[in-house]
C-alpha atoms as a PDB file:
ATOM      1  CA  UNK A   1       0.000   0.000   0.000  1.00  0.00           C
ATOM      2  CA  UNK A   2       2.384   2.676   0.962  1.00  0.00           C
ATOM      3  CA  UNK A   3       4.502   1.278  -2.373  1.00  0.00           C
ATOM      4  CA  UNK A   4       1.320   2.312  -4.535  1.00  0.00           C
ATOM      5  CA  UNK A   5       1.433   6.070  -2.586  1.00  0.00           C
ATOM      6  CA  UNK A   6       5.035   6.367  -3.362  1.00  0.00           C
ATOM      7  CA  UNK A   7       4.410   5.494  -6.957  1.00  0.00           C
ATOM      8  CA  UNK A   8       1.749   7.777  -7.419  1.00  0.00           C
ATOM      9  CA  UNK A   9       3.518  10.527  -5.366  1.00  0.00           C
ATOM     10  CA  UNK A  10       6.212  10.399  -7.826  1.00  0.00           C
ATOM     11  CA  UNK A  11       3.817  10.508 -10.883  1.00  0.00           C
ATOM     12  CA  UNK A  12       1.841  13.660  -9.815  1.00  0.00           C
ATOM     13  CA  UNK A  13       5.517  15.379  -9.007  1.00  0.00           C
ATOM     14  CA  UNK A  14       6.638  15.026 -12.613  1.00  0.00           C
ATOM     15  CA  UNK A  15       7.410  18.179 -14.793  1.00  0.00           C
ATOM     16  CA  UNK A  16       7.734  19.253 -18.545  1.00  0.00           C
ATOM     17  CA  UNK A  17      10.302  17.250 -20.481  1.00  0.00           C
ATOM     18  CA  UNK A  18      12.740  19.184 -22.172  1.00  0.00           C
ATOM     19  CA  UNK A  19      10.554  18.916 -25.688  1.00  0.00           C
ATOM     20  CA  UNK A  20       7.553  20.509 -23.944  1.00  0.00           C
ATOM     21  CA  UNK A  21       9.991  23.342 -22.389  1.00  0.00           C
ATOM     22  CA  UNK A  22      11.997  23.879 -25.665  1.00  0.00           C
ATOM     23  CA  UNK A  23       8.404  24.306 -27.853  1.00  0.00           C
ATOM     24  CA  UNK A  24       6.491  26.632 -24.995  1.00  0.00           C
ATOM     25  CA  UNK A  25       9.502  28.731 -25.147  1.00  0.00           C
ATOM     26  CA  UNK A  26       9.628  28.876 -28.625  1.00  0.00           C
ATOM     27  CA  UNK A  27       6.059  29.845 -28.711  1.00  0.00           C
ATOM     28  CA  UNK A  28       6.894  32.388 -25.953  1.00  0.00           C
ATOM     29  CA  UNK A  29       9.660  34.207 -27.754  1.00  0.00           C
ATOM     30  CA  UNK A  30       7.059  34.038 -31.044  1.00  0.00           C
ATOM     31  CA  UNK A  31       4.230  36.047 -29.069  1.00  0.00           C
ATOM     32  CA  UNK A  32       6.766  38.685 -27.544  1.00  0.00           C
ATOM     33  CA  UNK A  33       8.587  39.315 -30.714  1.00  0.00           C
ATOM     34  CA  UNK A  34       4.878  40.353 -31.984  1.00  0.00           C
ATOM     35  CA  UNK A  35       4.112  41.654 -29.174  1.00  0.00           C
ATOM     36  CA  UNK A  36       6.662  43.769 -30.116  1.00  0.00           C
ATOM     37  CA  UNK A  37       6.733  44.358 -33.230  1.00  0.00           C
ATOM     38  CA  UNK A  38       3.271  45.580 -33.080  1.00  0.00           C
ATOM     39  CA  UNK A  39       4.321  47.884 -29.857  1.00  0.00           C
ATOM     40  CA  UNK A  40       6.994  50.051 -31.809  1.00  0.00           C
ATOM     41  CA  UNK A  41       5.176  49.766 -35.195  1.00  0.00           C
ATOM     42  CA  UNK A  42       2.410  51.600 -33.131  1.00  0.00           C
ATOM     43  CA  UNK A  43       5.292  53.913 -31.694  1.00  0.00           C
ATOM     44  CA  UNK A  44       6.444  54.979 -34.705  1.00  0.00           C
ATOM     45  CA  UNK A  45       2.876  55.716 -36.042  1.00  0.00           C
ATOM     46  CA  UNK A  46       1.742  57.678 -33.335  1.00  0.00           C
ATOM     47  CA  UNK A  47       5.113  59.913 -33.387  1.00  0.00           C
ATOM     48  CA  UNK A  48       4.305  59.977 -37.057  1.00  0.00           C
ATOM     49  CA  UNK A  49       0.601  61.462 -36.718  1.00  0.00           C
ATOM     50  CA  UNK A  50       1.676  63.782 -34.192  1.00  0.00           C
ATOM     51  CA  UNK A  51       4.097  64.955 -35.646  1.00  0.00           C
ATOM     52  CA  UNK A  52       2.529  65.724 -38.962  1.00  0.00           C
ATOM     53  CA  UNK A  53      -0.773  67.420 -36.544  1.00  0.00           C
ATOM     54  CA  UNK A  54       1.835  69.324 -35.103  1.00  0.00           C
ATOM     55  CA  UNK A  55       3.148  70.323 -38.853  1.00  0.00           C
ATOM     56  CA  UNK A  56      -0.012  71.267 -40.276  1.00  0.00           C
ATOM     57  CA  UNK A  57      -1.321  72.935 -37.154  1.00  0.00           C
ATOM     58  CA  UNK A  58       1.972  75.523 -36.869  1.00  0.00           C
ATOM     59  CA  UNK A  59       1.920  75.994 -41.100  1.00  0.00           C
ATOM     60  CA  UNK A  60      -1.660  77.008 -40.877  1.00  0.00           C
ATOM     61  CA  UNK A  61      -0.945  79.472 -37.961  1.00  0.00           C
ATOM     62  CA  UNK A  62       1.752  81.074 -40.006  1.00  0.00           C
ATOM     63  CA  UNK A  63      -0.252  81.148 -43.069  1.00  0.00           C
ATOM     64  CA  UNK A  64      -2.694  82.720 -40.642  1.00  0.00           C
ATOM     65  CA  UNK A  65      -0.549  85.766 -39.660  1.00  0.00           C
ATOM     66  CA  UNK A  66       0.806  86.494 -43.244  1.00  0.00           C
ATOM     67  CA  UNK A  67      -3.101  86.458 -44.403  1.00  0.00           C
ATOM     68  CA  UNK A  68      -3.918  88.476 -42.553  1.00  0.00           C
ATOM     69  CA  UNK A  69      -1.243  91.160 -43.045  1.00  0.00           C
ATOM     70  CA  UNK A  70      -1.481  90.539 -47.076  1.00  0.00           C
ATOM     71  CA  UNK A  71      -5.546  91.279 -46.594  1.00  0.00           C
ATOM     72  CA  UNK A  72      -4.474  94.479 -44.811  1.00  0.00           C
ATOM     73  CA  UNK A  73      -2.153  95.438 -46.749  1.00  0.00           C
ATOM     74  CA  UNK A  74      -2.043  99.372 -47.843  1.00  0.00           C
ATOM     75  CA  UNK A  75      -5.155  99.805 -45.490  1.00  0.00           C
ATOM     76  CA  UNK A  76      -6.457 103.287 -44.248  1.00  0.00           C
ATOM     77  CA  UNK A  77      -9.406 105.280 -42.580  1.00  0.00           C
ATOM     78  CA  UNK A  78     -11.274 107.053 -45.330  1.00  0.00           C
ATOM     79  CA  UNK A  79     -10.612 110.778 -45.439  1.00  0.00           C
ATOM     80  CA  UNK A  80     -12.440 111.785 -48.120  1.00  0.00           C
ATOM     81  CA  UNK A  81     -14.887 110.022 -51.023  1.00  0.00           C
ATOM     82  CA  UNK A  82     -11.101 108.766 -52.593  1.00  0.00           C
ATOM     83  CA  UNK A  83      -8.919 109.208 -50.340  1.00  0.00           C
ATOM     84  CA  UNK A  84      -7.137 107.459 -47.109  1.00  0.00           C
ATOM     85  CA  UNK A  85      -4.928 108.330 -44.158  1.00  0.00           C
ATOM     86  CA  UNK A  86      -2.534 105.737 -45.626  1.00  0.00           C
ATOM     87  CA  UNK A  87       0.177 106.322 -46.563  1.00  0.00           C
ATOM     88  CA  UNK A  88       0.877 109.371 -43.911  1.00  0.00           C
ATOM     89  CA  UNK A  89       2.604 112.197 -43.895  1.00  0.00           C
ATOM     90  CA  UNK A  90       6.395 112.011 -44.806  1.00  0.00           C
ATOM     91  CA  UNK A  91       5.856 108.156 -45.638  1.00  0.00           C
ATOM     92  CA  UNK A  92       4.306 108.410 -48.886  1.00  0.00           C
ATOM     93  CA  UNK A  93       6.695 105.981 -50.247  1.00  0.00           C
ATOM     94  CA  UNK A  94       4.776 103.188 -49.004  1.00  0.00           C
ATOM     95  CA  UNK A  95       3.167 100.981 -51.120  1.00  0.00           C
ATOM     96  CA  UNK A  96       1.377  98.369 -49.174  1.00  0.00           C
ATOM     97  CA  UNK A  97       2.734  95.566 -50.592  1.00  0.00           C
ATOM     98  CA  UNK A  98       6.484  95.231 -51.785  1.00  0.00           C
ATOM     99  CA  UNK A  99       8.311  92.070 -51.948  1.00  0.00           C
ATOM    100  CA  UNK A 100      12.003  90.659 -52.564  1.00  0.00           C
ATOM    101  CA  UNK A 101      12.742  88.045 -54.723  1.00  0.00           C
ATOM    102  CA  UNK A 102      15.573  86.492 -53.075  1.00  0.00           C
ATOM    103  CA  UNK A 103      14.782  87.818 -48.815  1.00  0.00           C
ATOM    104  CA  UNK A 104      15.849  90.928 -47.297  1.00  0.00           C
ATOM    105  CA  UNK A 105      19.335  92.358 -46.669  1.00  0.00           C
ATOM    106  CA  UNK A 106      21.029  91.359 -43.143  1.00  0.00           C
ATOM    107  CA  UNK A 107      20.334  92.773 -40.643  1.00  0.00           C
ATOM    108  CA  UNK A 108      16.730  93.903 -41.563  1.00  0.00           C
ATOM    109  CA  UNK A 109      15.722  97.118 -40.966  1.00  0.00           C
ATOM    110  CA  UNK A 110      12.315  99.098 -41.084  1.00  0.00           C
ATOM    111  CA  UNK A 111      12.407  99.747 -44.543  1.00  0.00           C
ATOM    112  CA  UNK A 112      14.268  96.491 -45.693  1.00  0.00           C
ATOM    113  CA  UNK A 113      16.528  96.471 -49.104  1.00  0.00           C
ATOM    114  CA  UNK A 114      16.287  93.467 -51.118  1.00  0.00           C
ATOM    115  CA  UNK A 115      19.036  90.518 -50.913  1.00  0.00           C
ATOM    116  CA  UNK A 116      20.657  89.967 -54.900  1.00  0.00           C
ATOM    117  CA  UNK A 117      21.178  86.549 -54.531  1.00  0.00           C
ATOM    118  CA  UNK A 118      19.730  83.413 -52.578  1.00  0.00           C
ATOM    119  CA  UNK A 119      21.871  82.127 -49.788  1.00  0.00           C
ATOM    120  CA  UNK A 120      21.239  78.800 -50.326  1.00  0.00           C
ATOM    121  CA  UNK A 121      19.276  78.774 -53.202  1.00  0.00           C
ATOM    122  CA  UNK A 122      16.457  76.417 -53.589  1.00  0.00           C
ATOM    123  CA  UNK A 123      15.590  74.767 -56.781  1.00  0.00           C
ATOM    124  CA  UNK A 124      11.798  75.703 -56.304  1.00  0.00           C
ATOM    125  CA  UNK A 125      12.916  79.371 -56.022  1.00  0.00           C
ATOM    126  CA  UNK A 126      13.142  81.667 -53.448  1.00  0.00           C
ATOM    127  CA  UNK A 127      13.150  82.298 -50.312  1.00  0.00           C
ATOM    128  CA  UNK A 128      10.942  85.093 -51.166  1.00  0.00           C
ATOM    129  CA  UNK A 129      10.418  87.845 -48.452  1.00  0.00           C
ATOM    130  CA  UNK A 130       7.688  90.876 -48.200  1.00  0.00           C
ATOM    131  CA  UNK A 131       6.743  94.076 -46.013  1.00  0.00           C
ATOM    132  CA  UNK A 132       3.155  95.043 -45.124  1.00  0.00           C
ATOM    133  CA  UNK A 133       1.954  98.183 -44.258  1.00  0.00           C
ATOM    134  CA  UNK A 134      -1.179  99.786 -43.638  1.00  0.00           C
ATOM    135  CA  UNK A 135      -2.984 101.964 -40.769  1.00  0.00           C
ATOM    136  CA  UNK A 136      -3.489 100.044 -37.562  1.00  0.00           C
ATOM    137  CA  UNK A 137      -7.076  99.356 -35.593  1.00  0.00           C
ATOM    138  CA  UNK A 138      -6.483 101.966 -32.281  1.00  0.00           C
ATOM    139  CA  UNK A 139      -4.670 100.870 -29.675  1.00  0.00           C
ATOM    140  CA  UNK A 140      -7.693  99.083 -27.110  1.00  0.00           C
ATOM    141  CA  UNK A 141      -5.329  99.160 -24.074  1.00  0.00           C
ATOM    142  CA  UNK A 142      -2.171 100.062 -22.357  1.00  0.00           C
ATOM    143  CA  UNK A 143      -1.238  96.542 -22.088  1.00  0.00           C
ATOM    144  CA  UNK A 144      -1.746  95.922 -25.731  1.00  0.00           C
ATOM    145  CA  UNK A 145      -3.024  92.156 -24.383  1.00  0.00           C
ATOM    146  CA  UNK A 146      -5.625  91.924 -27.174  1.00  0.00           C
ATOM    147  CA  UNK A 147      -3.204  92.714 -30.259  1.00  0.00           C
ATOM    148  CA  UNK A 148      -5.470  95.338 -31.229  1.00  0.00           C
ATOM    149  CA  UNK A 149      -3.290  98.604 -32.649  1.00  0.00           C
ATOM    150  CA  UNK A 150      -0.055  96.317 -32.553  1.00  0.00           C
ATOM    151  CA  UNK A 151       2.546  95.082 -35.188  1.00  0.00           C
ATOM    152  CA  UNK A 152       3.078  91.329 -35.525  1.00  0.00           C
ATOM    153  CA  UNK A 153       5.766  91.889 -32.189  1.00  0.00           C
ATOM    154  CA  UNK A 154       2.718  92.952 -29.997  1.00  0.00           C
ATOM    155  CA  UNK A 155       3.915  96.344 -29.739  1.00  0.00           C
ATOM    156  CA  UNK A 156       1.534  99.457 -30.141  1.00  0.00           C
ATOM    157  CA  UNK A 157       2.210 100.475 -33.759  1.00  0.00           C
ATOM    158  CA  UNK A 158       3.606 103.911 -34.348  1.00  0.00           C
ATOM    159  CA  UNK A 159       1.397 107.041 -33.739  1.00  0.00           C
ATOM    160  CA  UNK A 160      -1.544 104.596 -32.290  1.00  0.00           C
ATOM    161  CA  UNK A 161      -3.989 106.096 -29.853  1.00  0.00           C
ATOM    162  CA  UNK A 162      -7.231 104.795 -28.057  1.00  0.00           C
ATOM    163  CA  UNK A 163      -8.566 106.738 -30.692  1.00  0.00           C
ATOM    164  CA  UNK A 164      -6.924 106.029 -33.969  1.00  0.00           C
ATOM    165  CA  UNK A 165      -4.754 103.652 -35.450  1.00  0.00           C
ATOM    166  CA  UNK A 166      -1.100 104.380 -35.869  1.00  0.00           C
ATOM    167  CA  UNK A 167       1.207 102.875 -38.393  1.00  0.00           C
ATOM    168  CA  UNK A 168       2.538  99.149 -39.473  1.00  0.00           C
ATOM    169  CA  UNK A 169       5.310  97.928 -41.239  1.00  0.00           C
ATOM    170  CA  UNK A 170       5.674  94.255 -40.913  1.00  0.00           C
ATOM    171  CA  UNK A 171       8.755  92.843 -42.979  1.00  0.00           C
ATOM    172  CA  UNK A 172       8.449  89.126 -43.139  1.00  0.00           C
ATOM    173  CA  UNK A 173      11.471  86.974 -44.205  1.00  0.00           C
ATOM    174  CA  UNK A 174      13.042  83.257 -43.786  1.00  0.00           C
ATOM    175  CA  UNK A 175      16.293  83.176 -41.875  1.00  0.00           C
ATOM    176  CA  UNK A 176      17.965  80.009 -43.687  1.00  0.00           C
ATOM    177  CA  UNK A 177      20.806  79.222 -41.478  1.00  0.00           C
ATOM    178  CA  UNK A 178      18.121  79.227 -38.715  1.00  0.00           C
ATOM    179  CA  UNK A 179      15.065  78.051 -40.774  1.00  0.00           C
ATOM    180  CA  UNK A 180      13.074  80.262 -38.730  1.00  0.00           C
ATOM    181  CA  UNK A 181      10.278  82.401 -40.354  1.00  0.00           C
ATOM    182  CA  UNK A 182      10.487  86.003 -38.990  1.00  0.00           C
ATOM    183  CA  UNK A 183       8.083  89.107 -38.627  1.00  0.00           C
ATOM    184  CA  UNK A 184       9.913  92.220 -37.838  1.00  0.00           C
ATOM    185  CA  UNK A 185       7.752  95.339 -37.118  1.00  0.00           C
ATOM    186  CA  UNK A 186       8.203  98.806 -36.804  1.00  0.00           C
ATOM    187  CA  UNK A 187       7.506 100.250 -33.410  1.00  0.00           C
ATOM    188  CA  UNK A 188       9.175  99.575 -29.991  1.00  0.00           C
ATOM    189  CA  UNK A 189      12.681  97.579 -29.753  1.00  0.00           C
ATOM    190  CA  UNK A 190      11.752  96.120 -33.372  1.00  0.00           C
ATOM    191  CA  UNK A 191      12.932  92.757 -32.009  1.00  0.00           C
ATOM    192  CA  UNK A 192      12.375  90.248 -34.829  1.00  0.00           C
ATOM    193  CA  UNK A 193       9.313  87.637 -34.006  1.00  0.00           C
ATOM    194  CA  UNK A 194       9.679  84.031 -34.557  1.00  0.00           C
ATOM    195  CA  UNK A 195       6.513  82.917 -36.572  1.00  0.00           C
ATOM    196  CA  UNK A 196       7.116  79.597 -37.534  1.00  0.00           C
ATOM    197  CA  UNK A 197      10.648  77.243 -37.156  1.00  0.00           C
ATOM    198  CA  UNK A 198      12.011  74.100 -39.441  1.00  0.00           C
ATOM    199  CA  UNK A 199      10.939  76.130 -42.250  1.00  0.00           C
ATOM    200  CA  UNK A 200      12.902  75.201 -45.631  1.00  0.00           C
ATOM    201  CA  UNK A 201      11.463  77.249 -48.071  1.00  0.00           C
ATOM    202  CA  UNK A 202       9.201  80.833 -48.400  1.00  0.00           C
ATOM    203  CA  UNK A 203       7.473  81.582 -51.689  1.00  0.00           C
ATOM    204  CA  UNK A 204       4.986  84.176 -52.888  1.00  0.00           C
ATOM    205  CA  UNK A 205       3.689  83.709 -56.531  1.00  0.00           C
ATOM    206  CA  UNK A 206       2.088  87.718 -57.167  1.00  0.00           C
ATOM    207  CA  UNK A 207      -1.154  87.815 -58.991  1.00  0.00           C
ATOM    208  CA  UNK A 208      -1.069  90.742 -61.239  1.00  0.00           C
ATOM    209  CA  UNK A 209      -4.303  92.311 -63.057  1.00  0.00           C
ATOM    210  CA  UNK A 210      -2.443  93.701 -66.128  1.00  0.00           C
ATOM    211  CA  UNK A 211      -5.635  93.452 -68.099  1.00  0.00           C
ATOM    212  CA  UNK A 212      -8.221  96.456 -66.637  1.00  0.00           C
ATOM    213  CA  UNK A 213     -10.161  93.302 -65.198  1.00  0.00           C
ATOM    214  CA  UNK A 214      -9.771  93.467 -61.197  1.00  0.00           C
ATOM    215  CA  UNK A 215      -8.249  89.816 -61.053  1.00  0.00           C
ATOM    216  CA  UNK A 216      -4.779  88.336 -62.033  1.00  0.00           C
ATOM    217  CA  UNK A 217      -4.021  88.120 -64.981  1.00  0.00           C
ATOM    218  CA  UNK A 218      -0.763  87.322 -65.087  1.00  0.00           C
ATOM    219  CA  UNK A 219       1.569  85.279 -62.233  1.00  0.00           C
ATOM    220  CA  UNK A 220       4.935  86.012 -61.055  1.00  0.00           C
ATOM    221  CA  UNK A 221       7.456  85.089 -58.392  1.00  0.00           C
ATOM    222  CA  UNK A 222      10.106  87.292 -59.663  1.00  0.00           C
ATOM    223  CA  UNK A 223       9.275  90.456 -57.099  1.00  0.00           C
ATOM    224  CA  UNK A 224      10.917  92.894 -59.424  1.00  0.00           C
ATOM    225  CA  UNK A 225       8.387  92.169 -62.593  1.00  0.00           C
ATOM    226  CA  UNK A 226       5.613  92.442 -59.793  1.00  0.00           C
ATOM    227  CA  UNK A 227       6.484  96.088 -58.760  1.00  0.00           C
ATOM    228  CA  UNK A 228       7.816  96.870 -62.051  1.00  0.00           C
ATOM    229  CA  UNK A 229       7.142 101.370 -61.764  1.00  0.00           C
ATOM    230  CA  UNK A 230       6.467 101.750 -65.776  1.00  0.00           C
ATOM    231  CA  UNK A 231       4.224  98.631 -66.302  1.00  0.00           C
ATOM    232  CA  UNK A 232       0.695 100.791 -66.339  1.00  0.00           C
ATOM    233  CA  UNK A 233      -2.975  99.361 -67.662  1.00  0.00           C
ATOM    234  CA  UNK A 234      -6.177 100.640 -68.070  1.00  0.00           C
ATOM    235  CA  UNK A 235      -7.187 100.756 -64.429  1.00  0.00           C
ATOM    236  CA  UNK A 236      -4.006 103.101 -64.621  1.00  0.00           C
ATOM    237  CA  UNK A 237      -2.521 100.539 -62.025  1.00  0.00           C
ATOM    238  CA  UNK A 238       1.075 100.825 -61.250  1.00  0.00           C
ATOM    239  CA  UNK A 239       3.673  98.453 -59.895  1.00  0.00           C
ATOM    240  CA  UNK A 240       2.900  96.819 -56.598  1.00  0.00           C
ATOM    241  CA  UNK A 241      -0.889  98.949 -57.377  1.00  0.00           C
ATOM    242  CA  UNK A 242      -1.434  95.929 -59.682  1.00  0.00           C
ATOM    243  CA  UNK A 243      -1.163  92.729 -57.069  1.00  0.00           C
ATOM    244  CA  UNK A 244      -4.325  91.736 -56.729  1.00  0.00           C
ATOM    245  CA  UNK A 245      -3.244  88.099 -55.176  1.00  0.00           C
ATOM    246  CA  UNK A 246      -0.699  86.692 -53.415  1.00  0.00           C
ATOM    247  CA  UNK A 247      -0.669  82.822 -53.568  1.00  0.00           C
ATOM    248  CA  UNK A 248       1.949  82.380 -50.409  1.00  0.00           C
ATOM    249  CA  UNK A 249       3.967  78.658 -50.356  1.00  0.00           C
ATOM    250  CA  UNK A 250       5.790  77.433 -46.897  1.00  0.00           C
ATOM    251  CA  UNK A 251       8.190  74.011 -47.376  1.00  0.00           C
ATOM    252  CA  UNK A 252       8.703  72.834 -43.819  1.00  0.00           C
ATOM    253  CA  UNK A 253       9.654  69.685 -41.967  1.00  0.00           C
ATOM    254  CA  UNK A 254       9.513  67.766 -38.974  1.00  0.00           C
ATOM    255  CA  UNK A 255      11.904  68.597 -36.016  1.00  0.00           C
ATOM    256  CA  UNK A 256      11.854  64.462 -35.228  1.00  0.00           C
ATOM    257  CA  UNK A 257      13.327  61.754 -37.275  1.00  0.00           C
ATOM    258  CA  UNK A 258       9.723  59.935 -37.943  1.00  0.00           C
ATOM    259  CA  UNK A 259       9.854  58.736 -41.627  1.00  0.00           C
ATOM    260  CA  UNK A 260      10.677  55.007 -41.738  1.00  0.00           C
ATOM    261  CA  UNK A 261      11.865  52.959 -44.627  1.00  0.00           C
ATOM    262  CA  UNK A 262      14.907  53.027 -47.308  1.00  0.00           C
ATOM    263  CA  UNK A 263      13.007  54.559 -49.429  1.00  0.00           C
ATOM    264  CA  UNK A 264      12.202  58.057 -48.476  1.00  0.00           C
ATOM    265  CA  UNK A 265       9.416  60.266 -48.604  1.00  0.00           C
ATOM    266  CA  UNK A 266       8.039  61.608 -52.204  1.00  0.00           C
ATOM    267  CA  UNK A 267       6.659  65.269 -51.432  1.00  0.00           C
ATOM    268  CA  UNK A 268       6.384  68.476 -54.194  1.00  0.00           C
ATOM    269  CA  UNK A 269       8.505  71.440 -53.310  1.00  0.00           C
ATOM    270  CA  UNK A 270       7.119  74.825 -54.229  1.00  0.00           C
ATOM    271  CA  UNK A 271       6.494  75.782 -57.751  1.00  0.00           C
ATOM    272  CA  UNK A 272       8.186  72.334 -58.372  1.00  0.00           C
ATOM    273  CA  UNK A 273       6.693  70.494 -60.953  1.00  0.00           C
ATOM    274  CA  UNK A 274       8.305  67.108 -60.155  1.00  0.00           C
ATOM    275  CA  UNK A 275       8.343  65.457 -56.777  1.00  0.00           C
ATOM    276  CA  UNK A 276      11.558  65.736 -54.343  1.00  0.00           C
ATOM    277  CA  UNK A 277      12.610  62.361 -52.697  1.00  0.00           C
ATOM    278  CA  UNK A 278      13.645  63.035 -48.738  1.00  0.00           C
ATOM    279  CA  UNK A 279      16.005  60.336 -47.411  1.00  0.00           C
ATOM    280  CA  UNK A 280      16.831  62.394 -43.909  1.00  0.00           C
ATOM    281  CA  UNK A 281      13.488  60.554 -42.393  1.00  0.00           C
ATOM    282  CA  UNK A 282      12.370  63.822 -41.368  1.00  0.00           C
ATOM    283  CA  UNK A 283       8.455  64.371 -42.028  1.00  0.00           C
ATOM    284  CA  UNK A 284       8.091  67.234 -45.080  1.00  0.00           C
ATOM    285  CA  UNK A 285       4.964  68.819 -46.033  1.00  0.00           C
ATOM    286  CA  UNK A 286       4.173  71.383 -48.248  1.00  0.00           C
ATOM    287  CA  UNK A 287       1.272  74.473 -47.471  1.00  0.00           C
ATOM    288  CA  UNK A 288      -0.105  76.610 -50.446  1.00  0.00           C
ATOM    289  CA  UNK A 289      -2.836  79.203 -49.440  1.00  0.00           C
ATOM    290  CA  UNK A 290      -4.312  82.458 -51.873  1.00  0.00           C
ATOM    291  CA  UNK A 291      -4.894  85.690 -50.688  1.00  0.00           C
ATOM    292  CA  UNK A 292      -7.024  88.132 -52.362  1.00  0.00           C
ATOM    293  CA  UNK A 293      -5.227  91.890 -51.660  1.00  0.00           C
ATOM    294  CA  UNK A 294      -8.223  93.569 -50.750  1.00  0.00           C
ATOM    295  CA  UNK A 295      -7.277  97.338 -50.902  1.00  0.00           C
ATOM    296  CA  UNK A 296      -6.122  96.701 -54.231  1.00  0.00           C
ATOM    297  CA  UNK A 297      -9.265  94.364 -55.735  1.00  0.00           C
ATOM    298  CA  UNK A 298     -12.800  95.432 -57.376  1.00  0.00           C
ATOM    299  CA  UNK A 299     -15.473  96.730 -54.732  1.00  0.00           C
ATOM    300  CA  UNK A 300     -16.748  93.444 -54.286  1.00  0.00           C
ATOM    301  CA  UNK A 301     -13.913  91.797 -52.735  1.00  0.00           C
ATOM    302  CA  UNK A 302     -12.954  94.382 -50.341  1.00  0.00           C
ATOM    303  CA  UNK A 303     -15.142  92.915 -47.283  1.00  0.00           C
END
């Protein structure tokens, strides 16, 4: 009797032969190598999505801002049936609208000259760069919290009041060694304002209405055939008078490596007309928005 206990005692103790251990491991190693697989394949999409959210989120801010500053562009209180307050008095220079072909001179100033050459030069052209200026809303407080009466750096614009607007002259360019979009205004310290970083590429295509019809016509990125002084037509239109549009173009890219694959990413620069192939696994998207100049278009298009 207590032979058959022993027997049985011995029978119930008995583990996995090495077989059974070798195949559950096996099986083990199978599930965590999905496991995972699946884990960082979800990584990598997720830093992926966010990072392109995060992309088109900051481009359409930025396109935001320069919108808005093209719509206002060569803005002003009425004065009279045809006339505005803009320009003022000993700035009657200003046109508005004027743009550079190839960026601004370093270090920008107020009145910005135009750079002769592109430093780096993109194939897609550019980086363009523009000023906008037009008669501010008044000033609506000392702390200038609500942007109201302000240039793009949040200071009161020149001359602004709780009564009247003052004056704005917002220069926006692309620092390439920095690939940082700027604003630059004119009132206060004038400290540059970052707008938008990881930004390869700034181009404005000008819509000119060379044709006494209120719309473009004709399209440009060359800034000097835009604002061209002896190019007149039958709206008597001249120069920088005869942007009616301003199509605006922002390359940028990821700031995270998030692009797997050997391959690359296919993507369309600017004004390209074949696609560019990015092997640095960075995330590259491309943002085209039109602006209608509304100080310069028919009645219609002016609200």
């Amino acid at each position: 009797m207590m032979n058959s206990q022993s027997h049985a005692g011995s029978r119930c103790s008995k583990g996995f032969t090495l077989v059974e251990l070798m195949v559950s491991m096996t099986i083990g190693l199978i599930l965590l190598l999905f496991l995972s697989s699946l884990y960082f394949n979800s990584r990598s999409s997720s830093r992926l999505n966010d990072d392109n959210a995060r992309l088109q989120e900051d481009g359409r801010y930025a396109l935001d801002v320069i919108g808005r500053n093209l719509m206002q562009a060569g803005f002003g209180n009425m004065q009279t049936g045809n006339t505005t307050d803009f320009p003022p008095a000993g700035e009657s220079d200003l046109k508005g609208l004027t743009g550079c072909t190839y960026g601004f001179v370093t270090p920008v100033a107020i009145r910005p000259a135009c750079a002769a050459t592109p430093v780096p030069a993109p194939t897609s052209g550019g980086p363009s760069a523009f000023t906008a200026s037009f008669t501010s809303e008044p000033s609506s407080d000392a702390t200038n919290i609500s942007g109201a009466g302000t240039d793009c750096s949040g200071t009161k614009a020149a001359g602004a009041s709780a009564t009247q607007g003052g004056l704005v002259i917002n220069s926006f360019y692309l620092d390439t060694k920095t690939q940082t979009l700027y604003c630059r205004g004119n009132a206060g310290a004038r400290t540059p304002q970052a707008i938008l970083s990881n930004v390869d590429n700034l181009l404005l295509t000008y819509g000119l209405d060379t044709g006494n019809q209120y719309a473009p016509v004709q399209s440009t990125t060359d800034a000097t055939v835009a604002g061209t002084p002896d190019a007149i037509n039958g709206n008597n239109k001249v120069g920088w008078d005869r942007v009616v549009t301003v199509t605006v173009c922002l390359e940028t890219h990821s700031a995270n490596s998030v692009v797997s694959g050997a391959a690359g990413q296919n993507y369309y620069k600017c004004n390209a007309t074949e696609p560019t192939v990015a092997t640095d696994r960075l995330l590259h998207t491309t943002m085209t928005r039109t602006f209608t100049l509304r100080n310069n278009a028919t009645a219609s298009l002016l609200n």
